[in-house]
PDB file of N, CA and C in Angstrom:
ATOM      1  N   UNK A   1     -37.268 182.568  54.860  1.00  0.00           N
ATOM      2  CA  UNK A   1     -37.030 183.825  55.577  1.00  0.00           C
ATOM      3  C   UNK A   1     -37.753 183.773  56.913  1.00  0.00           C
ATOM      4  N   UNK A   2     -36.816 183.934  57.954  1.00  0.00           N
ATOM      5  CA  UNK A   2     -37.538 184.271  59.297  1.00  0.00           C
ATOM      6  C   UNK A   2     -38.404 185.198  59.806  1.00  0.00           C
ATOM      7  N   UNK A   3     -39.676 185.359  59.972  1.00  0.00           N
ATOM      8  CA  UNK A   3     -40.586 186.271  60.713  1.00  0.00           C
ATOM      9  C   UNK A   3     -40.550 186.825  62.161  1.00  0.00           C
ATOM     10  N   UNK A   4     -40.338 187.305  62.393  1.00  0.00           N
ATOM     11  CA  UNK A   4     -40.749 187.622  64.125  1.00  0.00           C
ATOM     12  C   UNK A   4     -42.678 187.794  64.220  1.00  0.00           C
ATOM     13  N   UNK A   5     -43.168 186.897  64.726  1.00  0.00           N
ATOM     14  CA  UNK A   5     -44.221 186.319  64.901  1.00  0.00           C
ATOM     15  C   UNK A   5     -44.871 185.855  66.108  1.00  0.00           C
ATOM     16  N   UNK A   6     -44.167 185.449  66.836  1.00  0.00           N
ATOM     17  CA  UNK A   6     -44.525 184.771  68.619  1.00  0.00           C
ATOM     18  C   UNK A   6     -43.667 185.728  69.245  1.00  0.00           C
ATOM     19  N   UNK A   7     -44.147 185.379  69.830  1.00  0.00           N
ATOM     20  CA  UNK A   7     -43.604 186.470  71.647  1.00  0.00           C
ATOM     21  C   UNK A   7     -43.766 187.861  71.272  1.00  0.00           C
ATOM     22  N   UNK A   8     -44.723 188.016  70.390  1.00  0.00           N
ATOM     23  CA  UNK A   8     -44.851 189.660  70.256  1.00  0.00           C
ATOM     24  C   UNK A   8     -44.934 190.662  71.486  1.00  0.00           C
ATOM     25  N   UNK A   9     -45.828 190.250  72.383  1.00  0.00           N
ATOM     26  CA  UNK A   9     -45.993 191.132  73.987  1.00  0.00           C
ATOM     27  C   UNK A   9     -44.946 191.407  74.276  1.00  0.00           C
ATOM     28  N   UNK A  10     -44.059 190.187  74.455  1.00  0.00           N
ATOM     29  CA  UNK A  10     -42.683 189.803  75.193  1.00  0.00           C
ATOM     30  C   UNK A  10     -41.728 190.898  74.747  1.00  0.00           C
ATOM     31  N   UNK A  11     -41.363 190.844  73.565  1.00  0.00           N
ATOM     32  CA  UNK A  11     -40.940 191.644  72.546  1.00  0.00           C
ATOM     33  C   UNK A  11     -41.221 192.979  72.910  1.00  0.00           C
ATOM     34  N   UNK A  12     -42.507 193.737  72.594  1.00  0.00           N
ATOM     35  CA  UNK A  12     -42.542 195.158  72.886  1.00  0.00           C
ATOM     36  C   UNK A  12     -42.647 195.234  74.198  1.00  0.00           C
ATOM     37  N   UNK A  13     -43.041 194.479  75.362  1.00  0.00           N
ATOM     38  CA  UNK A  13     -41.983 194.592  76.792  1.00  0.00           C
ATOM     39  C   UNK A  13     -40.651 194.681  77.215  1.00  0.00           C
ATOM     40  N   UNK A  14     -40.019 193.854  76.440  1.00  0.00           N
ATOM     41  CA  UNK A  14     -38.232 193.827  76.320  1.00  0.00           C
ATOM     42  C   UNK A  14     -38.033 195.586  75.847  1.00  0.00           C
ATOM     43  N   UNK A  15     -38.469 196.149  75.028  1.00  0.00           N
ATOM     44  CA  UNK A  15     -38.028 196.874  74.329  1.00  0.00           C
ATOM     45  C   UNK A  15     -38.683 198.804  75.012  1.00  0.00           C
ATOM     46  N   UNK A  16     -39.765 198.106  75.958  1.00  0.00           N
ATOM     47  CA  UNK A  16     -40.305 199.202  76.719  1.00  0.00           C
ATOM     48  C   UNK A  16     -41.358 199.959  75.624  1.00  0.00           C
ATOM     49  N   UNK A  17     -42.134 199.329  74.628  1.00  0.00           N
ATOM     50  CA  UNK A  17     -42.584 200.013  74.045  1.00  0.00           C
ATOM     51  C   UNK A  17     -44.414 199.738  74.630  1.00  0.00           C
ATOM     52  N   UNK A  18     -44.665 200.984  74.822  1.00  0.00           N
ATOM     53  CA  UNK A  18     -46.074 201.699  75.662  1.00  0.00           C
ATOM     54  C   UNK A  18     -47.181 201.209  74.777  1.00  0.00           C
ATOM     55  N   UNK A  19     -47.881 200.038  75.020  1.00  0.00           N
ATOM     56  CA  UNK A  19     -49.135 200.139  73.693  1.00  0.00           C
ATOM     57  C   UNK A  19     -50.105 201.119  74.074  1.00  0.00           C
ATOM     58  N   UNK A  20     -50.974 201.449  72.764  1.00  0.00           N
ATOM     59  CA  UNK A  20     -51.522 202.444  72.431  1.00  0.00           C
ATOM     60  C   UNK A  20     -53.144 201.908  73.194  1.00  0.00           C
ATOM     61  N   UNK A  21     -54.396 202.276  72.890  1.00  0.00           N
ATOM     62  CA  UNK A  21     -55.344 202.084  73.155  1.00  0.00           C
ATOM     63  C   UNK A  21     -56.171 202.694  72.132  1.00  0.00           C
ATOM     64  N   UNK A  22     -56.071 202.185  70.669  1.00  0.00           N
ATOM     65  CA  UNK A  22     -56.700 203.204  69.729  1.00  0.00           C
ATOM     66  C   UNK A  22     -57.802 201.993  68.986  1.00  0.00           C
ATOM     67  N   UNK A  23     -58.017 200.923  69.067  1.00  0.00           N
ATOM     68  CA  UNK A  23     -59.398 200.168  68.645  1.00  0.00           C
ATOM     69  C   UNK A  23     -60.062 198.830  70.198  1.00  0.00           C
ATOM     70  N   UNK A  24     -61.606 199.033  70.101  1.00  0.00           N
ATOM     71  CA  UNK A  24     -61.727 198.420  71.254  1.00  0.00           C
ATOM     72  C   UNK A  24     -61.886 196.953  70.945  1.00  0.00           C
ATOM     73  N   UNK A  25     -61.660 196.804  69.540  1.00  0.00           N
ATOM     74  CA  UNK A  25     -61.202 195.425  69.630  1.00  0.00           C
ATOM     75  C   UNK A  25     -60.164 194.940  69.855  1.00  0.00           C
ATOM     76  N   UNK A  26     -59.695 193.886  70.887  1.00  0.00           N
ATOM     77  CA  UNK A  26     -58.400 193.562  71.204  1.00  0.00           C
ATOM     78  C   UNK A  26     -57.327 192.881  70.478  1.00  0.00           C
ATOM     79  N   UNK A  27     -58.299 192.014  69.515  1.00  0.00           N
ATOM     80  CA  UNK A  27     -57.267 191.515  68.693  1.00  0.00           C
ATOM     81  C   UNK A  27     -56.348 192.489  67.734  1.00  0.00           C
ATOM     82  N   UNK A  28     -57.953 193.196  67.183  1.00  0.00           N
ATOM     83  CA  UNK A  28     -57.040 194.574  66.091  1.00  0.00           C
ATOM     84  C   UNK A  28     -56.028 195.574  66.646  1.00  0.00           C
ATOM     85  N   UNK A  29     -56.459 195.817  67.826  1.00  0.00           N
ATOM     86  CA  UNK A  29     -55.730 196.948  69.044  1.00  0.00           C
ATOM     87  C   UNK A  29     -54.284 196.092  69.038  1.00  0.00           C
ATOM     88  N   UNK A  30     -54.195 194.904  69.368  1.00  0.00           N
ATOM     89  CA  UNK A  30     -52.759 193.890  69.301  1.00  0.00           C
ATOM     90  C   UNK A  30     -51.909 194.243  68.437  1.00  0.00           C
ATOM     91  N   UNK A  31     -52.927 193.819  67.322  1.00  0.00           N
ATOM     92  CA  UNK A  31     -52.021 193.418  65.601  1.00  0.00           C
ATOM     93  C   UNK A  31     -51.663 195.521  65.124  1.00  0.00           C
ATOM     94  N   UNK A  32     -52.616 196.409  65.870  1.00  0.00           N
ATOM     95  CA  UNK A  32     -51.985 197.338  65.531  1.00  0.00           C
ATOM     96  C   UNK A  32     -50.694 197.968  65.933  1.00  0.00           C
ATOM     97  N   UNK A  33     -50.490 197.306  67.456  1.00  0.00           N
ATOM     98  CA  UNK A  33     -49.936 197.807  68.032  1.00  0.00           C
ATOM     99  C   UNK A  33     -48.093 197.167  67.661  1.00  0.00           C
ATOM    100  N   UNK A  34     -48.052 195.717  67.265  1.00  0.00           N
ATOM    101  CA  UNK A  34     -47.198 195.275  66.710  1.00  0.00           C
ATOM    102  C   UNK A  34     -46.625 196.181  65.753  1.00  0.00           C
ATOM    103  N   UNK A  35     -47.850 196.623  64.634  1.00  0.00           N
ATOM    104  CA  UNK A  35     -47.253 197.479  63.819  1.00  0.00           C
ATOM    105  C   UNK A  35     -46.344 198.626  64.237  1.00  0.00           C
ATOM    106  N   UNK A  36     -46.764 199.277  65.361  1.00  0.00           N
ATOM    107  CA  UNK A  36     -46.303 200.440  65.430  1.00  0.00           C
ATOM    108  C   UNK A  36     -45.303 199.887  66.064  1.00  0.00           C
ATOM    109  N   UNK A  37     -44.499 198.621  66.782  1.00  0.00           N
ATOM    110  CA  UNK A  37     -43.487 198.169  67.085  1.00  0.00           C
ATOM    111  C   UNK A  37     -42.701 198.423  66.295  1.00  0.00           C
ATOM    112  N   UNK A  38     -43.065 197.832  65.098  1.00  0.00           N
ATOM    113  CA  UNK A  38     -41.646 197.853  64.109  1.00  0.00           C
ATOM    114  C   UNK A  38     -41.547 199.703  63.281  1.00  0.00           C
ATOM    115  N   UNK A  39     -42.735 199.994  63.447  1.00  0.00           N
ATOM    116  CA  UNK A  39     -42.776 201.061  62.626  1.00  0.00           C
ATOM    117  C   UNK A  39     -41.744 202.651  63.526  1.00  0.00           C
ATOM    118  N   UNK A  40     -42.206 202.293  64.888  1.00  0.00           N
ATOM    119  CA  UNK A  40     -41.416 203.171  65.893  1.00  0.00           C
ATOM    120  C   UNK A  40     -40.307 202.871  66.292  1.00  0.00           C
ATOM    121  N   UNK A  41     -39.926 202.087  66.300  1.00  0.00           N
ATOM    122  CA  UNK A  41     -39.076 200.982  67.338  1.00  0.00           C
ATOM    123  C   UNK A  41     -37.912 200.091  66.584  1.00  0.00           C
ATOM    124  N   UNK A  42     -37.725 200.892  65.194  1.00  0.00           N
ATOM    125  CA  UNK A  42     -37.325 199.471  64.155  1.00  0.00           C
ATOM    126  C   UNK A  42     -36.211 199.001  64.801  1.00  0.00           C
ATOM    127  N   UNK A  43     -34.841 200.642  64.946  1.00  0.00           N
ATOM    128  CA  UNK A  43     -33.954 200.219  65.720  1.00  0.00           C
ATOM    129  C   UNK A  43     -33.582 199.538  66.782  1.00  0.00           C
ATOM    130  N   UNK A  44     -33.978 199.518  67.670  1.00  0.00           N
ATOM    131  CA  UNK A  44     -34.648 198.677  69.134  1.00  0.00           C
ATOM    132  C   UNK A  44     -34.539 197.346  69.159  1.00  0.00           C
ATOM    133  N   UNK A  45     -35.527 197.086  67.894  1.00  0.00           N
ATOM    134  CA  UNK A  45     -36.023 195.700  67.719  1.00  0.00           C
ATOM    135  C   UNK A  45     -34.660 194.675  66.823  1.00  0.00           C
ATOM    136  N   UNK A  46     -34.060 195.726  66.068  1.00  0.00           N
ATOM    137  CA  UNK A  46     -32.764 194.917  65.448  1.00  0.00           C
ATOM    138  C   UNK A  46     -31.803 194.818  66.448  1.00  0.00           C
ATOM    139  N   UNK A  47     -31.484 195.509  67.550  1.00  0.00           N
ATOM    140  CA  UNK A  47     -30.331 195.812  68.292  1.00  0.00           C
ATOM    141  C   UNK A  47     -30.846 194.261  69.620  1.00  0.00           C
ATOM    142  N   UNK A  48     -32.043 194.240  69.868  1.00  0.00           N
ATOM    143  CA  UNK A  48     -32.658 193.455  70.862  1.00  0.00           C
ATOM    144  C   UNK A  48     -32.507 191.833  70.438  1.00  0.00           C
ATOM    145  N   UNK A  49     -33.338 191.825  69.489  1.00  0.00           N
ATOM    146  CA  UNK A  49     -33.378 190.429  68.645  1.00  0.00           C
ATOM    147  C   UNK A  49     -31.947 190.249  67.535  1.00  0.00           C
ATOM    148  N   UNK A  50     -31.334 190.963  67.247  1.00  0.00           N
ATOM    149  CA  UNK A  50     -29.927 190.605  66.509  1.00  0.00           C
ATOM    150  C   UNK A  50     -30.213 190.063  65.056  1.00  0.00           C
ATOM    151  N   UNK A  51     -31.438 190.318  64.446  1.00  0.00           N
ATOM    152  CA  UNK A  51     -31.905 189.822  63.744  1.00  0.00           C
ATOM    153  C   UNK A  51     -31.456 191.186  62.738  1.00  0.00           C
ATOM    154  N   UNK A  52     -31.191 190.433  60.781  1.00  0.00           N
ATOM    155  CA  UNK A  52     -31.006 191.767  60.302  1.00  0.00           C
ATOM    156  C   UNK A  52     -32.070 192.206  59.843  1.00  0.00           C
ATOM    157  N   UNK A  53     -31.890 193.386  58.876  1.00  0.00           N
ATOM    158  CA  UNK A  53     -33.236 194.484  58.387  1.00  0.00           C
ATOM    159  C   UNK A  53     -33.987 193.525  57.605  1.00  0.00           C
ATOM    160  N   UNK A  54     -33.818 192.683  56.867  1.00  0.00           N
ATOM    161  CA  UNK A  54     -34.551 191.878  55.831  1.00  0.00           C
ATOM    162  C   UNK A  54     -35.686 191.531  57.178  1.00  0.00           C
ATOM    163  N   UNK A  55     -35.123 190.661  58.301  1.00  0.00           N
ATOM    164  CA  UNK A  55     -36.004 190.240  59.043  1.00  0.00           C
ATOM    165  C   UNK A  55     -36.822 190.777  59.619  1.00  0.00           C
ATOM    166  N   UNK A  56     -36.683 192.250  59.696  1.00  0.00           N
ATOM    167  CA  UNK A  56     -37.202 193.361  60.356  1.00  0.00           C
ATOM    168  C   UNK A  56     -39.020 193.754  59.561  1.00  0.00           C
ATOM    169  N   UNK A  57     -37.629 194.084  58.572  1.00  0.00           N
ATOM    170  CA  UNK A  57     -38.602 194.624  57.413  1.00  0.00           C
ATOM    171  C   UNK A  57     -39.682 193.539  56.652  1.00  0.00           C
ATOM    172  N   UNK A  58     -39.325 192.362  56.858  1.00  0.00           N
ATOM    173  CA  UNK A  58     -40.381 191.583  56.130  1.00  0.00           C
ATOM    174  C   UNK A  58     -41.325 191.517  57.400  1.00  0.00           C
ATOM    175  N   UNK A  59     -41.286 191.133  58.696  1.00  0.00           N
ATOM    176  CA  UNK A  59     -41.762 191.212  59.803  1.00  0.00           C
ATOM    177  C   UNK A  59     -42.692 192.226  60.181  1.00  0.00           C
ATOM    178  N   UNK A  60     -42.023 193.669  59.064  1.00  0.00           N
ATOM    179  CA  UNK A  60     -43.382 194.626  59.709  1.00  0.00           C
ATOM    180  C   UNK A  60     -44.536 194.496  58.509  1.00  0.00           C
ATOM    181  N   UNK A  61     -44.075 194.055  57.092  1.00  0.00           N
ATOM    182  CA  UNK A  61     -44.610 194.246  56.463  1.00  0.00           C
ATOM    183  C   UNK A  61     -46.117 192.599  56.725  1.00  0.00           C
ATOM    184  N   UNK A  62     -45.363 192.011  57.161  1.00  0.00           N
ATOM    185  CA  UNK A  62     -46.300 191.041  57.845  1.00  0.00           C
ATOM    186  C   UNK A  62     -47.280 191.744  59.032  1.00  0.00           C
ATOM    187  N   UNK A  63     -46.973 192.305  60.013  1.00  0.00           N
ATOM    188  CA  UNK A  63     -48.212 192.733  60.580  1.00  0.00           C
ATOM    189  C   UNK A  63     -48.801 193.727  60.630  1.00  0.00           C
ATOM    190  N   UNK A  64     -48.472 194.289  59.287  1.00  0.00           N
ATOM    191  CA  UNK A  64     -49.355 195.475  58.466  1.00  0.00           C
ATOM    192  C   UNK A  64     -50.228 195.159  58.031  1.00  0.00           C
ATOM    193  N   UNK A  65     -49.816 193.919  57.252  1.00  0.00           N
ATOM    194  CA  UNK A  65     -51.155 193.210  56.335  1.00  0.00           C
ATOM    195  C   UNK A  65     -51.846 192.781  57.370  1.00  0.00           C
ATOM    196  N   UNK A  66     -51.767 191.939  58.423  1.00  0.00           N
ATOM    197  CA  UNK A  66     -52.479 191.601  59.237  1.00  0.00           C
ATOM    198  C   UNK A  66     -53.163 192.471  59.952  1.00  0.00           C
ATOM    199  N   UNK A  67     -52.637 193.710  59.879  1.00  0.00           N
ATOM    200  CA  UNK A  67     -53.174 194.807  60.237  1.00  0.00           C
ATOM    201  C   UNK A  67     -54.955 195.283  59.487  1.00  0.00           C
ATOM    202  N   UNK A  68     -54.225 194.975  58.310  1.00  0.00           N
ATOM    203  CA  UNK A  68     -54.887 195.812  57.216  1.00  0.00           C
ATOM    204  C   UNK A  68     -56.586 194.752  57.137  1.00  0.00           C
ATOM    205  N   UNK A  69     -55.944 193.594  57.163  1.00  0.00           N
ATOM    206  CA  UNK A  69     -57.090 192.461  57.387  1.00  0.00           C
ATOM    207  C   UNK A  69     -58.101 192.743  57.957  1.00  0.00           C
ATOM    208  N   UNK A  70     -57.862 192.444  59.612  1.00  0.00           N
ATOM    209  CA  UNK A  70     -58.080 192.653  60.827  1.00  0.00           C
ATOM    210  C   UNK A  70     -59.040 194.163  60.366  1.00  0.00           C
ATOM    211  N   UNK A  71     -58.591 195.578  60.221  1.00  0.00           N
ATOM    212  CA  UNK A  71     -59.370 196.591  59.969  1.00  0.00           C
ATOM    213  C   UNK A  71     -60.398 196.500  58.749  1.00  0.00           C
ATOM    214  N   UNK A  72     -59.934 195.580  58.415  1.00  0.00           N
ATOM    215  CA  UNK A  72     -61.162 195.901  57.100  1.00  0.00           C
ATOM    216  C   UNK A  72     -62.216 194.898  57.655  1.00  0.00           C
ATOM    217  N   UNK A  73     -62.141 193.274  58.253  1.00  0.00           N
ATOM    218  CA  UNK A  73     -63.321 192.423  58.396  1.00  0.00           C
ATOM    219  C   UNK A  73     -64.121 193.636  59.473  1.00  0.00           C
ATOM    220  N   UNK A  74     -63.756 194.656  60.248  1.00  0.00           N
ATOM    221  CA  UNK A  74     -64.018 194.999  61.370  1.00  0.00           C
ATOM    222  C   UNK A  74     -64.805 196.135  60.950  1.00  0.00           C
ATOM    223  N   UNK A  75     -63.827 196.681  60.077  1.00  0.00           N
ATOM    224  CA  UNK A  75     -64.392 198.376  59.833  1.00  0.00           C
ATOM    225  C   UNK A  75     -64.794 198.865  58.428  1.00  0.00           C
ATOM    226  N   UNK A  76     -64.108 197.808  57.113  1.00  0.00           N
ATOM    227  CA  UNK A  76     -64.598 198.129  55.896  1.00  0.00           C
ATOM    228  C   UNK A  76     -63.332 198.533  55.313  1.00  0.00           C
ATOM    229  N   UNK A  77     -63.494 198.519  54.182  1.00  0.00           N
ATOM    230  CA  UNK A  77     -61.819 198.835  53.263  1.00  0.00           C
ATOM    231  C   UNK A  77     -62.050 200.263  53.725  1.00  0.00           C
ATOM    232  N   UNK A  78     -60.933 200.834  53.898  1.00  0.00           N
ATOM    233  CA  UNK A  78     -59.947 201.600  53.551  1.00  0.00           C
ATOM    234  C   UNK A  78     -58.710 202.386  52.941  1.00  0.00           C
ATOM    235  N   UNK A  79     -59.117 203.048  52.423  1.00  0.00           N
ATOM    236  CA  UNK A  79     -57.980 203.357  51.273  1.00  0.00           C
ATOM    237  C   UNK A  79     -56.718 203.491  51.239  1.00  0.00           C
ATOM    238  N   UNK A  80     -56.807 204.861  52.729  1.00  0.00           N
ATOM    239  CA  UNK A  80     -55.325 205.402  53.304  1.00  0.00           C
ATOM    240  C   UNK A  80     -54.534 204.118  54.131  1.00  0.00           C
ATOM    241  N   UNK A  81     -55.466 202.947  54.643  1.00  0.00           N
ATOM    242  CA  UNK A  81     -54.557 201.713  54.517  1.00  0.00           C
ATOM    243  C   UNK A  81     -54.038 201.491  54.194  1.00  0.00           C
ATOM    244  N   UNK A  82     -54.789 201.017  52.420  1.00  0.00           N
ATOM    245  CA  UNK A  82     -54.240 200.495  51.310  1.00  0.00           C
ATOM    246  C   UNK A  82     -52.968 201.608  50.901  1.00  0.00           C
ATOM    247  N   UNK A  83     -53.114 202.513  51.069  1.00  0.00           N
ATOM    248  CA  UNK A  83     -51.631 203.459  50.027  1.00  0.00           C
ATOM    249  C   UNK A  83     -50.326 203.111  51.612  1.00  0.00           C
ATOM    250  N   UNK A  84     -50.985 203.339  52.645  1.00  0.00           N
ATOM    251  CA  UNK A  84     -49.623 203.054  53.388  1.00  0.00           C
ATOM    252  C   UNK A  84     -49.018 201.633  52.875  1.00  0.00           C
ATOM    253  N   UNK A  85     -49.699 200.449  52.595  1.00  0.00           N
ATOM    254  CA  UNK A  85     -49.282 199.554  52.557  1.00  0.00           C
ATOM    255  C   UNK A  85     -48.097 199.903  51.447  1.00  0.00           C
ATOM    256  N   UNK A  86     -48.854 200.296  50.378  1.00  0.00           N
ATOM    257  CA  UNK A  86     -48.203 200.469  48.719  1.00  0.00           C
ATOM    258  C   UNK A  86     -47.061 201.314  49.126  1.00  0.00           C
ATOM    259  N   UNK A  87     -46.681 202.022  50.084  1.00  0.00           N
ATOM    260  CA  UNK A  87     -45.884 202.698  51.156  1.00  0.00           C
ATOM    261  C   UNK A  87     -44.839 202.066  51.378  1.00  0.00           C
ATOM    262  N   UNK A  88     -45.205 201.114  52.046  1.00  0.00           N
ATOM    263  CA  UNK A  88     -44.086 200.019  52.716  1.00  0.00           C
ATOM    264  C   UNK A  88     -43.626 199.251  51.821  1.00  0.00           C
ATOM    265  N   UNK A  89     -44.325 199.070  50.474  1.00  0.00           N
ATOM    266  CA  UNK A  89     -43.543 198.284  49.682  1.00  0.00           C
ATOM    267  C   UNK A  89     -42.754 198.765  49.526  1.00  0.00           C
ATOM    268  N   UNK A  90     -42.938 200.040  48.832  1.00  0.00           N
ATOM    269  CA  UNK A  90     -41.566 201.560  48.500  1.00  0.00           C
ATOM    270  C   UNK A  90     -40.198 201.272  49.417  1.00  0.00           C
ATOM    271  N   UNK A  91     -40.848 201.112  50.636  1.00  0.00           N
ATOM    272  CA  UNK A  91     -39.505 201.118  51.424  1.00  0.00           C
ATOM    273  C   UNK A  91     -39.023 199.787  51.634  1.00  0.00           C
ATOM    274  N   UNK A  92     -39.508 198.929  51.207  1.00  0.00           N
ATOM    275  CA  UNK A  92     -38.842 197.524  51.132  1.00  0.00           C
ATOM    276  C   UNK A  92     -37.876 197.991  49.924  1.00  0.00           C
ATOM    277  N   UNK A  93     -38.681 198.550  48.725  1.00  0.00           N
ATOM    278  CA  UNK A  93     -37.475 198.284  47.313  1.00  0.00           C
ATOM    279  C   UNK A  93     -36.367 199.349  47.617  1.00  0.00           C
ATOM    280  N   UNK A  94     -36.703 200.335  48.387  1.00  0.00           N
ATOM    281  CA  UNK A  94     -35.406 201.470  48.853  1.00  0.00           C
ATOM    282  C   UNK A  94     -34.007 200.920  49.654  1.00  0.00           C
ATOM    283  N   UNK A  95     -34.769 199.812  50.775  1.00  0.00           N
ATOM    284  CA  UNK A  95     -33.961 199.439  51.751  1.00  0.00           C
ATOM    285  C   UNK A  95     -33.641 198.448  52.099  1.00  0.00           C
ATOM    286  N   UNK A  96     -34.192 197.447  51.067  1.00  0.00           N
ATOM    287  CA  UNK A  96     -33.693 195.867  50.851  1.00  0.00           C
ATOM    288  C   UNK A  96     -32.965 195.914  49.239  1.00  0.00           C
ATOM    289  N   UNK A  97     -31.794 195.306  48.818  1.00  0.00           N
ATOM    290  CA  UNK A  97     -31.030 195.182  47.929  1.00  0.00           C
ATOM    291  C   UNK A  97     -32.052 194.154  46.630  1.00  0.00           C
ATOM    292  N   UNK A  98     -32.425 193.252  47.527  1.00  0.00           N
ATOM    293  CA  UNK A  98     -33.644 192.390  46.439  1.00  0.00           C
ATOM    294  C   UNK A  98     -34.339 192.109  47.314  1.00  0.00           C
ATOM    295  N   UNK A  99     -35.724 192.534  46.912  1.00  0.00           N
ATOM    296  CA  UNK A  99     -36.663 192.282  47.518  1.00  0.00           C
ATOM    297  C   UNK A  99     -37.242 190.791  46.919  1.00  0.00           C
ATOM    298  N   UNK A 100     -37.591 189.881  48.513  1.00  0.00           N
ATOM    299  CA  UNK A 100     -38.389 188.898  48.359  1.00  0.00           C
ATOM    300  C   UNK A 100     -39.776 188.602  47.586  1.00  0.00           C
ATOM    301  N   UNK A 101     -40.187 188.962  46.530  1.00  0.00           N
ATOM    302  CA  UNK A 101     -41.462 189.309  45.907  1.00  0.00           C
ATOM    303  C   UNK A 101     -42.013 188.277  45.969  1.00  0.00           C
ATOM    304  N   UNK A 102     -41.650 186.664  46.198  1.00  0.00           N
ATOM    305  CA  UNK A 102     -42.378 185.427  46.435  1.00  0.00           C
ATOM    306  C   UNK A 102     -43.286 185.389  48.007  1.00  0.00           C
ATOM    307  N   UNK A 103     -42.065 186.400  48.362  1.00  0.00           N
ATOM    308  CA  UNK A 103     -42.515 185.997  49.950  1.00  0.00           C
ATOM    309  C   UNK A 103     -43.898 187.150  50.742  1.00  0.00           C
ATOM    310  N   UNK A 104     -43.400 187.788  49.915  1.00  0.00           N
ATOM    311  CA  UNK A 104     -44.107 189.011  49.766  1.00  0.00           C
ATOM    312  C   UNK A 104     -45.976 188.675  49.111  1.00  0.00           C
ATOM    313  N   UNK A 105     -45.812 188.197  48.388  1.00  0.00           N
ATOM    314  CA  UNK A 105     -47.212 187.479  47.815  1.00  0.00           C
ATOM    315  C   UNK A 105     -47.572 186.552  49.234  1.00  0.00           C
ATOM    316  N   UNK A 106     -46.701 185.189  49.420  1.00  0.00           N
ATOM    317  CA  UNK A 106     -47.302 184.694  50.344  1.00  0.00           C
ATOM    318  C   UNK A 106     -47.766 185.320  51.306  1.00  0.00           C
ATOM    319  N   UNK A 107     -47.376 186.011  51.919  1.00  0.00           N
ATOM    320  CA  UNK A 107     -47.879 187.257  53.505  1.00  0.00           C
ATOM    321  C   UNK A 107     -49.429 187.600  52.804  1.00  0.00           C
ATOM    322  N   UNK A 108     -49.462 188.393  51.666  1.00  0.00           N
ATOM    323  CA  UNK A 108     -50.587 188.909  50.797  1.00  0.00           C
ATOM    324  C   UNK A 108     -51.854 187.537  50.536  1.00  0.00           C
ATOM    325  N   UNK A 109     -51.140 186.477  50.523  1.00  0.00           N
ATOM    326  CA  UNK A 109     -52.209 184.840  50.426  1.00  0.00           C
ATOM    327  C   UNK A 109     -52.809 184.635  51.590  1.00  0.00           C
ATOM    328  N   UNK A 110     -52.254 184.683  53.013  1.00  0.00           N
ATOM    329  CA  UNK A 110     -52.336 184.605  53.881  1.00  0.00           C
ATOM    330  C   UNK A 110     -53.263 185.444  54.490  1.00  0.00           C
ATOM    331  N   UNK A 111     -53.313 186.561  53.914  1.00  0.00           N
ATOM    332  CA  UNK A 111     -54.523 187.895  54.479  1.00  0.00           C
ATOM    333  C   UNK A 111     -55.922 187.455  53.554  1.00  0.00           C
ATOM    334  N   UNK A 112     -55.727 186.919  52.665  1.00  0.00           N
ATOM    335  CA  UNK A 112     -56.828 186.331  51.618  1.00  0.00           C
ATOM    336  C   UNK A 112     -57.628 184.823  52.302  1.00  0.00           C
ATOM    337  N   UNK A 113     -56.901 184.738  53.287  1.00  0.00           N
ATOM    338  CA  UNK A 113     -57.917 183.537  53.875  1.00  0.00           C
ATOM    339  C   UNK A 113     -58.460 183.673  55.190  1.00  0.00           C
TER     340      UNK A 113
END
């Protein structure tokens, strides 16, 4: 399964989307701001890249977790993180026909290292 992963800037430039300024770390401020790419922007981003919802949707759920990472080495677990995440799974099983659950772990392995 394909990720949208590189050219993230590029990406929410193509698409005119305004980043935020809400952590003064830059990396986390990045990886949040990706999120809110796909999370605001989903339509945008399918119509731009031609890519379908599977790709979309596994894509945000990738830099959520990376999200979620990123805020916790920085700031400490968080809970209301953790339930958005458990969130987005919801809407993977609502709005994907079969959800990738292999692939889905790997993204989850990947935040573990």
């Amino acid at each position: 399964m394909k990720l949208l992963l590189d050219n993230m800037d590029e990406l929410s430039a193509k698409i005119g989307y305004c980043a935020k300024r809400e952590y003064e770390n830059q990396i986390l401020n990045s990886i949040y701001n990706y999120c809110l790419l796909f999370f605001c922007k989903e339509t945008e981003v399918i119509i731009l890249t031609r890519e379908p919802l599977e790709v979309i949707l596994y894509s945000k759920y990738y830099w959520f977790t990376q999200y979620m990472k990123k805020h916790n080495e920085i700031n400490g677990y968080d809970a209301g993180i953790e339930q958005q995440k458990l969130k987005l799974i919801e809407e993977l099983e609502q709005r994907l026909e079969n959800v990738d659950w292999d692939l889905l772990q790997k993204i989850d392995d990947m935040m573990e290292k």
